[in-house]
Protein backbone atom coordinates (compact mmCIF):
# COMPACT_ATOMS: atom_id res chain seq x y z
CA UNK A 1 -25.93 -5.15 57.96
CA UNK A 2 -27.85 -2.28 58.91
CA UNK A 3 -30.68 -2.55 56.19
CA UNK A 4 -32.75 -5.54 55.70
CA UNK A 5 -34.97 -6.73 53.41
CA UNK A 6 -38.34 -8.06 54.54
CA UNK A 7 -37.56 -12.01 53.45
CA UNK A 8 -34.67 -11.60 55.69
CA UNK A 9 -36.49 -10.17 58.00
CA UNK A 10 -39.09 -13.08 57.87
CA UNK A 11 -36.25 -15.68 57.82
CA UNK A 12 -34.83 -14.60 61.08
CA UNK A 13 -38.06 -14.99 63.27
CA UNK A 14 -38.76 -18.17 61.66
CA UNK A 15 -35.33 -18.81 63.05
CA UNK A 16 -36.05 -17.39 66.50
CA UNK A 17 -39.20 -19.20 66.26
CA UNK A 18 -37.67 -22.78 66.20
CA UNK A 19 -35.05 -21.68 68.80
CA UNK A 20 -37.81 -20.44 71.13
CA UNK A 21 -40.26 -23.42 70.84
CA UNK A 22 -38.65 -27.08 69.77
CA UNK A 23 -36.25 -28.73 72.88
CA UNK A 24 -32.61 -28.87 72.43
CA UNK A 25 -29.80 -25.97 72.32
CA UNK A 26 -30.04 -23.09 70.30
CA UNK A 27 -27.05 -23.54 68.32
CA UNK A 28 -28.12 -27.43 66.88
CA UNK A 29 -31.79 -25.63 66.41
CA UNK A 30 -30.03 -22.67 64.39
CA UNK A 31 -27.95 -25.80 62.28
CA UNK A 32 -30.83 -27.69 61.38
CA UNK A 33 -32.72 -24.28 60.50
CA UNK A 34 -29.79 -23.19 58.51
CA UNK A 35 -29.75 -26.95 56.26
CA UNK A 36 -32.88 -26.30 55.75
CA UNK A 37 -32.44 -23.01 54.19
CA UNK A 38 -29.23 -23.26 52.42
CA UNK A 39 -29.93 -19.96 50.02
CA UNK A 40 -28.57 -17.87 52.82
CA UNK A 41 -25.29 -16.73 52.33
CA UNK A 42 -22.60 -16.19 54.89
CA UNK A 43 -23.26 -12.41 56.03
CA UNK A 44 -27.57 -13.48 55.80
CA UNK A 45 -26.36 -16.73 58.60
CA UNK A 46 -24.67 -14.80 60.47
CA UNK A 47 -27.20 -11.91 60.44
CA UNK A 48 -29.71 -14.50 61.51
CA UNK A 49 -27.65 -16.38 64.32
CA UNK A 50 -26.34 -12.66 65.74
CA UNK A 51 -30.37 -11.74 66.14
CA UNK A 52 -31.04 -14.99 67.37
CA UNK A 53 -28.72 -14.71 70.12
CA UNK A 54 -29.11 -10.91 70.73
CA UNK A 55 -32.60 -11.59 71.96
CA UNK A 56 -31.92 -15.08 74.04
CA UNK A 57 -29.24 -12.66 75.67
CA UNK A 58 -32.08 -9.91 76.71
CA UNK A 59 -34.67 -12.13 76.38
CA UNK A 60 -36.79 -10.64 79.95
CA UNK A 61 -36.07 -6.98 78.77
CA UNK A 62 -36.95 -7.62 75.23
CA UNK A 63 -40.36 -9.52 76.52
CA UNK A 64 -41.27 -6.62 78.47
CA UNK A 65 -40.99 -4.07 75.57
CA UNK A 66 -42.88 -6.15 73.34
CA UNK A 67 -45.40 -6.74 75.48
CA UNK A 68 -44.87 -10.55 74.83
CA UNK A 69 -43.11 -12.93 72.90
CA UNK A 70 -44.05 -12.98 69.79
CA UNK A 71 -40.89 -13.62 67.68
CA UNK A 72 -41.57 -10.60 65.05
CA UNK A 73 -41.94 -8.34 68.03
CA UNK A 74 -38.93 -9.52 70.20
CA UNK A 75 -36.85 -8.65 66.66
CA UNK A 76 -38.29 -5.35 66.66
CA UNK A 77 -37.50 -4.78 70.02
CA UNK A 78 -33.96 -6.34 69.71
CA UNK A 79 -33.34 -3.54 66.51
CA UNK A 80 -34.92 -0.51 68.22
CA UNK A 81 -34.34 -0.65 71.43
CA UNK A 82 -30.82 -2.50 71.94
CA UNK A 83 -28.93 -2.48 68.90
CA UNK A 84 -30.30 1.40 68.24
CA UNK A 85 -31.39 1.09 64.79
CA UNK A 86 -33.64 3.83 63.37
CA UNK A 87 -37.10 3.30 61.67
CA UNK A 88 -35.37 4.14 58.45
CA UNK A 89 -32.85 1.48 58.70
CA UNK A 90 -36.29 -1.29 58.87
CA UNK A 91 -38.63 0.26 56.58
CA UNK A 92 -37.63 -1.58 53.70
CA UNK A 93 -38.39 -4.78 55.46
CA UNK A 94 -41.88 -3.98 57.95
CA UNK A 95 -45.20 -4.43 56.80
CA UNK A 96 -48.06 -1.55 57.76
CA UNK A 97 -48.96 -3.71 60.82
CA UNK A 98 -44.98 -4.11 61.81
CA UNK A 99 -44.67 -0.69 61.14
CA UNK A 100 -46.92 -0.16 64.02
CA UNK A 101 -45.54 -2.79 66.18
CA UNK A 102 -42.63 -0.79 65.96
CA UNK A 103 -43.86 2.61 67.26
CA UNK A 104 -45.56 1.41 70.35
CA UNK A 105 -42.12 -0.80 71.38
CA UNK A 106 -39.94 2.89 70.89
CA UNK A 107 -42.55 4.20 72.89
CA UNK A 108 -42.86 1.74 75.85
CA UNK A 109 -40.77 2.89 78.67
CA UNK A 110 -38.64 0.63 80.49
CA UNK A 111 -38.73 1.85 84.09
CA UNK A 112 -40.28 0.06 86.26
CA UNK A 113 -38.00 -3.37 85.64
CA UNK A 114 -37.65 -5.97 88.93
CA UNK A 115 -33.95 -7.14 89.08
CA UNK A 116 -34.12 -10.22 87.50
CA UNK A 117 -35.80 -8.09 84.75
CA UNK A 118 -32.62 -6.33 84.46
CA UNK A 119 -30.17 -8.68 84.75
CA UNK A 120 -32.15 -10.60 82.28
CA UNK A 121 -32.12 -13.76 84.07
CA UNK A 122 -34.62 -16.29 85.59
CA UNK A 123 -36.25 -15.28 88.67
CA UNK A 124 -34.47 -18.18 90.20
CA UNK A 125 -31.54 -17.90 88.84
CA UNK A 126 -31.30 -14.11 89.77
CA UNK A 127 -32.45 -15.05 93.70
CA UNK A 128 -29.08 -17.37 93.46
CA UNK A 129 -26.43 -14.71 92.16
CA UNK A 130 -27.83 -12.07 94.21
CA UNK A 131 -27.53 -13.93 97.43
CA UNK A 132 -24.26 -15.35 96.47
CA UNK A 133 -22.85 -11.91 95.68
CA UNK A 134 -24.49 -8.42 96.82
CA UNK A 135 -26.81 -7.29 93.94
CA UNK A 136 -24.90 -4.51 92.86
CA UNK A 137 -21.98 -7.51 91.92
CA UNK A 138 -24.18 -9.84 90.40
CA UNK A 139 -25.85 -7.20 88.28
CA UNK A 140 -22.72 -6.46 87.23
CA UNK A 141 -21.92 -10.35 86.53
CA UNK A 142 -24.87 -10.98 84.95
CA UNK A 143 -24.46 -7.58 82.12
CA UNK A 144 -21.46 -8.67 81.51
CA UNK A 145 -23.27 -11.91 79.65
CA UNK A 146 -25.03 -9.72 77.37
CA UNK A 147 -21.69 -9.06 74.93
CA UNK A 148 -21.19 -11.77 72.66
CA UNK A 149 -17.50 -13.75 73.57
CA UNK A 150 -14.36 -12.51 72.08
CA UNK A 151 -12.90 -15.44 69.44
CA UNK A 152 -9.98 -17.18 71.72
CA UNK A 153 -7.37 -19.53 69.94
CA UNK A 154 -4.87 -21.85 71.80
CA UNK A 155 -1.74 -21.85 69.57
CA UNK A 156 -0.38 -25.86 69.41
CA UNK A 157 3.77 -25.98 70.61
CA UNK A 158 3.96 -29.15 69.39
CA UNK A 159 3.23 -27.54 65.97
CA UNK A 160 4.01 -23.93 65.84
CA UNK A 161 4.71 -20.96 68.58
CA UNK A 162 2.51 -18.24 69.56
CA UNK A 163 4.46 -15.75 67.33
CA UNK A 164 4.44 -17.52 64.50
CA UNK A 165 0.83 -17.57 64.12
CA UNK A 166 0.40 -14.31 65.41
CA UNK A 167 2.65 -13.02 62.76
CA UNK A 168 0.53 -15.44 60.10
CA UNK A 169 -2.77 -13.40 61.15
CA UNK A 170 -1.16 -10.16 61.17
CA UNK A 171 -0.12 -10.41 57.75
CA UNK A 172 -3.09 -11.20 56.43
CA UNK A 173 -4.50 -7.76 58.16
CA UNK A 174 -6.37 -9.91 60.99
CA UNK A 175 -6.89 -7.86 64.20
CA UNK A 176 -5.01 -10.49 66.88
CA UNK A 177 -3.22 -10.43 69.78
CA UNK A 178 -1.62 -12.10 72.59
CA UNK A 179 -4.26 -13.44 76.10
CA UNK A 180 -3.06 -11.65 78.96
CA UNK A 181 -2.85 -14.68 81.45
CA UNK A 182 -2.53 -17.81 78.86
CA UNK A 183 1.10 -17.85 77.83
CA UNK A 184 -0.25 -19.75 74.25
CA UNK A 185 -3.16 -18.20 73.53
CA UNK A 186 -4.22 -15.50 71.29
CA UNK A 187 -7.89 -13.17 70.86
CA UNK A 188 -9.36 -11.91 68.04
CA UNK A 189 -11.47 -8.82 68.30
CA UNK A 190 -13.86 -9.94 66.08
CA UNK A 191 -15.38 -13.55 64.24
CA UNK A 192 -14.09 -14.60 61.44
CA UNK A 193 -14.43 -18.57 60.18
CA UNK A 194 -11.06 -19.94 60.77
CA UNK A 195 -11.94 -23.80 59.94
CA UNK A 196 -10.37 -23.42 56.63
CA UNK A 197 -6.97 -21.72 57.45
CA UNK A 198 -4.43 -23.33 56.38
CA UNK A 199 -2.90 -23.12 59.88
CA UNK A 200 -5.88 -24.90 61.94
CA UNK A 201 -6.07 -27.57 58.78
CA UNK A 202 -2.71 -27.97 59.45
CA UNK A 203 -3.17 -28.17 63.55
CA UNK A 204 -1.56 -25.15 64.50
CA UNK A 205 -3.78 -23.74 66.69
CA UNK A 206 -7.29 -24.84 68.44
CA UNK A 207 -10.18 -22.58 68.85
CA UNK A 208 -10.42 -22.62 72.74
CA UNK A 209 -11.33 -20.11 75.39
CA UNK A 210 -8.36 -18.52 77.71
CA UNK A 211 -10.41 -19.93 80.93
CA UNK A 212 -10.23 -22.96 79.35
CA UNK A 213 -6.54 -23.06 78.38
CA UNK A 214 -5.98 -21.80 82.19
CA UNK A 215 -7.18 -25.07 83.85
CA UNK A 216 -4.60 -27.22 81.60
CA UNK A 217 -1.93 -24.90 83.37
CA UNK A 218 -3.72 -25.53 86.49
CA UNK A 219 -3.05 -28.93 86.24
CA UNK A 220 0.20 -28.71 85.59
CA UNK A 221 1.14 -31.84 84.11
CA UNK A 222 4.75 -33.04 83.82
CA UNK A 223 6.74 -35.11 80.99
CA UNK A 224 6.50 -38.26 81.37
CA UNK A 225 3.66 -38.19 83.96
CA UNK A 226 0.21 -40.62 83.69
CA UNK A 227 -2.60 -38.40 83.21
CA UNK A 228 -6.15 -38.39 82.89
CA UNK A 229 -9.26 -36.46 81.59
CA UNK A 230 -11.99 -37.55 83.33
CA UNK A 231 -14.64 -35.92 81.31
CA UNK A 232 -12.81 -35.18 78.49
CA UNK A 233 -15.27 -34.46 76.03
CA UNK A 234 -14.39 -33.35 72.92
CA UNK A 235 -10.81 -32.85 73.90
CA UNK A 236 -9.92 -28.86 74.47
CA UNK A 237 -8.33 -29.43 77.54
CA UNK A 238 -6.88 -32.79 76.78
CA UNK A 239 -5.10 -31.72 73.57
CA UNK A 240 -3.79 -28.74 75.62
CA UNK A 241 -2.59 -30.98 78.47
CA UNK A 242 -1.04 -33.16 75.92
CA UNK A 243 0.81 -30.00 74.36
CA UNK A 244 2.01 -29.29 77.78
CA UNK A 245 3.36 -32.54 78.04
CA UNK A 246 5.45 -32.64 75.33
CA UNK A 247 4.30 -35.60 73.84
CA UNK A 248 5.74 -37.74 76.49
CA UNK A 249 4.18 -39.97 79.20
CA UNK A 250 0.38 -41.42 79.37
CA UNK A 251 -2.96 -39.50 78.55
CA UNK A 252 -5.89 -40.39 79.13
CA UNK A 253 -9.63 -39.43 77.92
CA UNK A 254 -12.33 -40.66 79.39
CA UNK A 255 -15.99 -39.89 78.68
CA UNK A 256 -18.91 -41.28 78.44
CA UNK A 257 -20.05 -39.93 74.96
CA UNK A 258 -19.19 -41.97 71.84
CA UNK A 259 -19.84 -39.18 69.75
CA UNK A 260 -17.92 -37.00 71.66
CA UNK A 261 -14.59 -38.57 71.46
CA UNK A 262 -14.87 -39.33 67.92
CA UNK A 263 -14.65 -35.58 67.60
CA UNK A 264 -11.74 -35.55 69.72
CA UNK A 265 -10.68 -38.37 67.40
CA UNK A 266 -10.46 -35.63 64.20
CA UNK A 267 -8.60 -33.06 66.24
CA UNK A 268 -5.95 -35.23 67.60
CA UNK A 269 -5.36 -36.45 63.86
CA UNK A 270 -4.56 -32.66 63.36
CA UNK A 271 -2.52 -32.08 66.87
CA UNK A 272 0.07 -34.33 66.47
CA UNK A 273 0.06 -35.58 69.60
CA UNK A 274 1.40 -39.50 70.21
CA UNK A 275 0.46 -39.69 73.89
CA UNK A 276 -3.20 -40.08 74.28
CA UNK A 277 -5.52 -42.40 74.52
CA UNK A 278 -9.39 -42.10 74.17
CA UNK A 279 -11.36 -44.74 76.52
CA UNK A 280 -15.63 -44.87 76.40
CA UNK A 281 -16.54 -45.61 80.06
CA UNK A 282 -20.62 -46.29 80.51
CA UNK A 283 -20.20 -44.08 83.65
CA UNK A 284 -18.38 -43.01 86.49
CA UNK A 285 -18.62 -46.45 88.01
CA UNK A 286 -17.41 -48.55 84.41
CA UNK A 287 -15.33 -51.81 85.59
CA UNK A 288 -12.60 -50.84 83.33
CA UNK A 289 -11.74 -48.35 85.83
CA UNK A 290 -10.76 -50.67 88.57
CA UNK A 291 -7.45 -51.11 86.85
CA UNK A 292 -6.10 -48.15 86.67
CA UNK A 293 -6.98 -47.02 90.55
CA UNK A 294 -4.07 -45.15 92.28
CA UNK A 295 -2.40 -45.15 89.30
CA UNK A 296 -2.23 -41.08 88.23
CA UNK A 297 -0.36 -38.20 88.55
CA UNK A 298 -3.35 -35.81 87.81
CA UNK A 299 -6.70 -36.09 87.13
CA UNK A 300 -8.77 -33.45 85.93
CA UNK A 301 -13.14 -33.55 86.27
CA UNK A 302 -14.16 -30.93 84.10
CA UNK A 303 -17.90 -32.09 85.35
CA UNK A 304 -20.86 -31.56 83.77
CA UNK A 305 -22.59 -28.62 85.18
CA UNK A 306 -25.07 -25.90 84.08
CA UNK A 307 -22.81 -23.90 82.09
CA UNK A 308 -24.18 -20.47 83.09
CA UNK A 309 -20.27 -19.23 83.07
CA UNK A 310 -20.65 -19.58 79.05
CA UNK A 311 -23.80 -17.71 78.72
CA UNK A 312 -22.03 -14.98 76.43
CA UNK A 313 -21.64 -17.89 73.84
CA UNK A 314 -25.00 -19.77 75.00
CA UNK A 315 -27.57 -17.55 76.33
CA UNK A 316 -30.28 -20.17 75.70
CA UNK A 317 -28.91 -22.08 78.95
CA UNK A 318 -30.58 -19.65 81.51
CA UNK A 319 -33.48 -19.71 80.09
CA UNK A 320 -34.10 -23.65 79.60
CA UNK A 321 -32.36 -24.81 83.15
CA UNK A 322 -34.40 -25.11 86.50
CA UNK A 323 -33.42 -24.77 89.96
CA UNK A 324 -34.40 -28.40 89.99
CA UNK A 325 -31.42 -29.19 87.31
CA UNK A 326 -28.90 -27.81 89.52
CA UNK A 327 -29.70 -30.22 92.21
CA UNK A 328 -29.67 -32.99 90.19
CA UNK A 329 -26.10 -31.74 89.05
CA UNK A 330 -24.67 -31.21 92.04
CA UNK A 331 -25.36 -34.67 93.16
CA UNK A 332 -23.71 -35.77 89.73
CA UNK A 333 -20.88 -33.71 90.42
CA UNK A 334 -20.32 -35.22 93.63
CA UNK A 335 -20.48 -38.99 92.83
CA UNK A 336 -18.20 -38.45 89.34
CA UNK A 337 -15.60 -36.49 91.37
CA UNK A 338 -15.42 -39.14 94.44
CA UNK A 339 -14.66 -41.90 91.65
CA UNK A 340 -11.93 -39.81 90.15
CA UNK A 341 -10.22 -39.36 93.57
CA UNK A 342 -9.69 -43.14 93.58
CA UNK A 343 -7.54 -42.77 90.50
CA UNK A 344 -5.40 -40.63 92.10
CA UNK A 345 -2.19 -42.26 93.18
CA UNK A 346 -0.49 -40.75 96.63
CA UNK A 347 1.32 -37.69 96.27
CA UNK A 348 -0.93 -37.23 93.06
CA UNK A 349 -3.41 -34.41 92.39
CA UNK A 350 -7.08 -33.92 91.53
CA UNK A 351 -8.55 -30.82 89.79
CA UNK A 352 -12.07 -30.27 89.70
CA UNK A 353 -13.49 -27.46 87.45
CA UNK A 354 -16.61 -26.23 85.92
CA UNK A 355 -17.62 -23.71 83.95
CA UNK A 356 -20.87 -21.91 86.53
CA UNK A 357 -21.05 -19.49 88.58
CA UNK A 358 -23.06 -20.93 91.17
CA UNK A 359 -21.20 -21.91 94.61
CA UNK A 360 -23.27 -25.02 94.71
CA UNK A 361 -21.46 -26.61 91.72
CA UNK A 362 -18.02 -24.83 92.79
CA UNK A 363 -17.07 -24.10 96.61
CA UNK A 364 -19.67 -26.41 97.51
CA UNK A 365 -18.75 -29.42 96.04
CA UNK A 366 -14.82 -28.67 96.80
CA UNK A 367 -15.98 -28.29 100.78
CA UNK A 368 -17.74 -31.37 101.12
CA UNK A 369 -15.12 -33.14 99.29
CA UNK A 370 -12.82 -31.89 101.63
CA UNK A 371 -14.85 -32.30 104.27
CA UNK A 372 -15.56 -36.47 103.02
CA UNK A 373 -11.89 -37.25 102.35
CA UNK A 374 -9.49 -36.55 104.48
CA UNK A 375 -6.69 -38.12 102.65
CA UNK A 376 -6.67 -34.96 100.34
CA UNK A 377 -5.89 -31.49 101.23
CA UNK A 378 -6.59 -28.12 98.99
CA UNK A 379 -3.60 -26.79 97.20
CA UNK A 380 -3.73 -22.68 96.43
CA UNK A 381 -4.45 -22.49 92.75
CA UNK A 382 -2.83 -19.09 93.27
CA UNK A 383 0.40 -21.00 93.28
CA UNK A 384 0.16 -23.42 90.94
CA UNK A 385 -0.29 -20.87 88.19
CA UNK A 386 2.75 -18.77 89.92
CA UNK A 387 4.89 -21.81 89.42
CA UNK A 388 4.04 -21.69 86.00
CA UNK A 389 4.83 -17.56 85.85
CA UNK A 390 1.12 -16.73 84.91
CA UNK A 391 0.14 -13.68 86.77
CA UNK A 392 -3.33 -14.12 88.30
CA UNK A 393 -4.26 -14.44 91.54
CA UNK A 394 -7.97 -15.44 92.60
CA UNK A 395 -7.30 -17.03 95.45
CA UNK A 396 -6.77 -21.07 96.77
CA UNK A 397 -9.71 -21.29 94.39
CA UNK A 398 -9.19 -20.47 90.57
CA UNK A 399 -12.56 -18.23 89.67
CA UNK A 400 -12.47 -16.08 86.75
CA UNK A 401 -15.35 -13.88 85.01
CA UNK A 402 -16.18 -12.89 82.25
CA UNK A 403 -16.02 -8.75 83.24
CA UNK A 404 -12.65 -9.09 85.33
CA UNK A 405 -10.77 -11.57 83.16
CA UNK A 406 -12.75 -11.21 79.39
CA UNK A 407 -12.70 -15.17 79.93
CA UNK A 408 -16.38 -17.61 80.24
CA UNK A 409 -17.11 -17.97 83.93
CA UNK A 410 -14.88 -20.57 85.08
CA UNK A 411 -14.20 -22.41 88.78
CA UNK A 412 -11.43 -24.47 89.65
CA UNK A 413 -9.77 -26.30 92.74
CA UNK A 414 -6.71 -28.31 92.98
CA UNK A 415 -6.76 -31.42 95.69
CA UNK A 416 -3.60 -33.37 96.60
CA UNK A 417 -3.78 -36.66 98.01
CA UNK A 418 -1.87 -36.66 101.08
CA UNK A 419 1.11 -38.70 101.79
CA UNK A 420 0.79 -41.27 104.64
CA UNK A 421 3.66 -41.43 107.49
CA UNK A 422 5.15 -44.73 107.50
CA UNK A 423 2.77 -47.13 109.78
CA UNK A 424 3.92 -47.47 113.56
CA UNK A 425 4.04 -50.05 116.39
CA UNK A 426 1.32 -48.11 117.82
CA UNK A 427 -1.90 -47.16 116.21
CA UNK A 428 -1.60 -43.26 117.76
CA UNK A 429 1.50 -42.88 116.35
CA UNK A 430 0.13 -43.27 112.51
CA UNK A 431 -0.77 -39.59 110.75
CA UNK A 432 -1.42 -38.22 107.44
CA UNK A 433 1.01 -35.48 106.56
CA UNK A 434 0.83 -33.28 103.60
CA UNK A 435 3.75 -33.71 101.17
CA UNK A 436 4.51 -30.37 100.99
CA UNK A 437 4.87 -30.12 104.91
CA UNK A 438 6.93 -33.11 104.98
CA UNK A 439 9.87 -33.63 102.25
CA UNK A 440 10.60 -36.94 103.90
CA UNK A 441 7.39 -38.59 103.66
CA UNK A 442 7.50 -37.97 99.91
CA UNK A 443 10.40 -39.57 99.35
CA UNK A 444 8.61 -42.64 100.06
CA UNK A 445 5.69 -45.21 98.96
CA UNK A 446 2.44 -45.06 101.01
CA UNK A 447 3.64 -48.78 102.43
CA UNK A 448 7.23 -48.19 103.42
CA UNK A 449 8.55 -48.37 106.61
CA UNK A 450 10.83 -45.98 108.25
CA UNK A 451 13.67 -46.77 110.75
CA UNK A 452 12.92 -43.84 112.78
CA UNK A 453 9.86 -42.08 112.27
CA UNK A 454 10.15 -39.41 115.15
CA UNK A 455 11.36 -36.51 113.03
CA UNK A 456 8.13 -37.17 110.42
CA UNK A 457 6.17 -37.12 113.45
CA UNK A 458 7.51 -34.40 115.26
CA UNK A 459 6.85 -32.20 112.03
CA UNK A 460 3.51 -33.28 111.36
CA UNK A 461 2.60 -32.51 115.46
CA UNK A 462 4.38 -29.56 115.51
CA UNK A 463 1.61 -28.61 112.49
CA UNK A 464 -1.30 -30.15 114.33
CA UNK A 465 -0.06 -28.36 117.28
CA UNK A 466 -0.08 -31.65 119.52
CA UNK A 467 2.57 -33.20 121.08
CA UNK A 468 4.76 -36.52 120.44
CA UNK A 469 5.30 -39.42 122.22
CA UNK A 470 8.50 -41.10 121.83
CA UNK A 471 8.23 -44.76 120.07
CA UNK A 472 10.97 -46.89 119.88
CA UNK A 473 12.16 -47.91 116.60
CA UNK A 474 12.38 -51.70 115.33
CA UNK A 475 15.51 -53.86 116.29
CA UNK A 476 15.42 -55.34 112.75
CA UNK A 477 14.13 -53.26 110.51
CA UNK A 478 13.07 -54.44 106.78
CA UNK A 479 14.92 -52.03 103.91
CA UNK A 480 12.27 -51.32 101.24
CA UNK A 481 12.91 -49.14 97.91
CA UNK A 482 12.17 -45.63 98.12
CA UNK A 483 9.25 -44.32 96.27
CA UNK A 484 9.02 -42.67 93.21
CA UNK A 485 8.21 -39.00 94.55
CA UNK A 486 5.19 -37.27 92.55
């Protein structure tokens, strides 16, 4: 809509208005502004929301041309000087004084602009990403934020397959096509309102980032397994796990929203999924938890966090968080990820993920977790997704971004609680040993006992470089069950 009208124009700083000054995300701001001015049509909403978000997105630019932030001005600004539209294209809708308004914003240069000015970005925020990555790099990061997101679905194989759908769109002339790294996903190039296709009424497909669908791969659950979401939410990445389990085995949501699961409640109606199970917990410490310790295969923490990977689809989250906030945060992060390790049964895994791009919410917490539990050990996410023939490789760690990978800013790490050698006369002669090093320790349950345990130690001190003593085995040793291998 390159012309405008000037109650349009009017309309959309009210808008920006609300979104600016009244607490609470911009996009529940934009919904209550939008119920309460239900003659806008569809193109006039998403005119609105589109300006709205243009100038949260270059917000410190856009403050400096106006010389402020006055609403009217930061539009102005937004049309003129970003988008690239002409006086001609706002006549229609500026008053004498706008018209004005107008000429001095084309005319104020924008040299001159600290770094944070041109990221657009907090100063705080900016003094992070630059000394996390060399400025150059996090300029780069930060730009790359300023595009709105691409529209990513997640096509549902218990329903359909990815060419199905793909074949659906395409004859209905909708630009679509397949994620690079996601083997079920597909991107559209450009918006469209999909809640009332037939194919998402009838659970086909889930509207769902590619980052997103990547850390359901990373976790890599099996049929048949017990698995759980430990902050599920509203259920992306469970329904995707649940996909990838074929309907088979135990899964779990947890979280501690009410409202949140009930929306995971009307998706799984459309999913057709059998397997999972939605649980309220109070918090990370809820009694009902005690149960079910050392009792999964996988559990995923998609912990709460700041969200700055997402900042194509919510720019309003750099501009209302605090250095402050990411303290508090990581400290959350810590204490919700060290109860979900206690879920974990031996042998299992634990994959924690957020979507920043701050290391204090990613490598930082994964370090000290390490570095406070040395029953688990890091497993290359590199691998996991090579297991699973998806071709990306970011390292042990799983970090994608949004102008390398056209995903949201996503971290991820996989942790796998170690298998225990079977206990010795001798307290020396007990070690952990990872299960991967050590096929024989797998084969068996954290409390068996082993006839002869010198090969399991010779392997794990031939990793540890140490030597072994010899220790003489049992005369009567007690036969116990193997263990069911993870």
């Amino acid at each position: 809509m390159n012309k405008m009208d000037s109650n349009l124009m009017r309309l959309t700083a009210m808008a920006l208005a609300d979104v600016m000054n009244k607490p609470g995300p911009a996009d529940a701001k934009l919904g209550a502004f939008f119920r309460n001015n239900r003659e806008l049509g569809n193109k006039e909403r998403a005119f609105v929301a589109e300006s709205v978000y243009g100038v949260l997105r270059r917000k410190a630019l856009l403050t400096h041309l106006a010389g402020g932030d006055d609403p009217r001005k930061l539009l102005l600004a937004l049309f003129l000087r970003v988008q690239g539209l002409s006086m001609r294209d706002l006549d229609a809708s500026l008053n004498k004084q706008q018209k004005e308004w107008a000429q001095e914003i084309k005319a104020r240069s924008s040299a001159g602009l600290s770094p944070a000015q041109q990221a657009d970005l907090p100063d705080w925020l900016w003094q992070k990403l630059a000394e996390q990555y060399d400025e150059d790099q996090a300029l780069t990061i930060a730009r790359s934020m300023h595009q709105p997101a691409s529209l990513d679905l997640r096509v549902n194989t218990i329903k359909a397959t990815r060419d199905d759908v793909m074949k659906k769109f395409l004859s209905e002339s909708t630009e679509v096509a397949a994620t690079p790294y996601a083997p079920t996903g597909l991107r559209m190039a450009q918006k469209m309102n999909i809640s009332r296709h037939p194919f998402f009424t009838d659970g086909k497909f889930e509207v769902q980032d590619e980052g997103s669908q990547l850390l359901a791969h990373l976790v890599a659950p099996r049929r048949g397994e017990m698995i759980a979401d430990f902050c599920a939410g509203a259920g992306g990445k469970t329904l995707a796990m649940g996909a990838l389990m074929r309907n088979s085995g135990r899964l779990y949501a947890f979280d501690v929203s009410e409202k949140r699961l009930a929306n995971l409640g009307q998706r799984l109606k459309r999913s057709g999924l059998s397997n999972l199970h939605s649980q309220l917990i109070a918090s990370e410490q809820d009694p009902k938890l005690k149960r079910l310790q050392g009792k999964f295969d996988r559990v995923l923490v998609d912990a709460p966090c700041s969200g700055l990977g997402t900042l194509r689809r919510n720019p309003d989250l750099k501009w209302r968080q605090t250095e402050q906030d990411i303290v508090e945060l990581t400290a959350k992060q810590t204490a919700i990820l060290d109860r979900a390790a206690r879920l974990v049964k031996t042998g299992g895994r634990l994959i924690y993920a957020t979507c920043s791009l701050l290391a204090d919410e990613n490598e930082g917490i994964a370090e000290a977790f390490l570095a406070a539990h040395a029953d688990f050990s890091l497993v290359p996410a590199n691998e996991v997704l090579a297991l699973q023939h998806i071709a990306l490789d970011t390292g042990v760690y799983l970090k994608l971004f949004p102008h390398l990978h056209q995903t949201d800013g996503f971290f991820a790490a996989v942790f796998e609680r170690k298998v225990r050698a079977p206990s010795q006369p001798d307290e020396d002669a007990t070690v952990l040993v990872d299960e991967a090093a050590q096929p024989v320790a797998a084969e068996q349950s954290a409390d068996t006992k082993s006839t002869d345990t010198k090969p399991v130690r010779k392997a794990a001190a031939k990793a540890a470089g140490t030597k072994v003593k010899a220790v003489k085995a049992p005369a009567k040793p007690r036969a116990r069950k193997a263990g069911k291998p993870a």
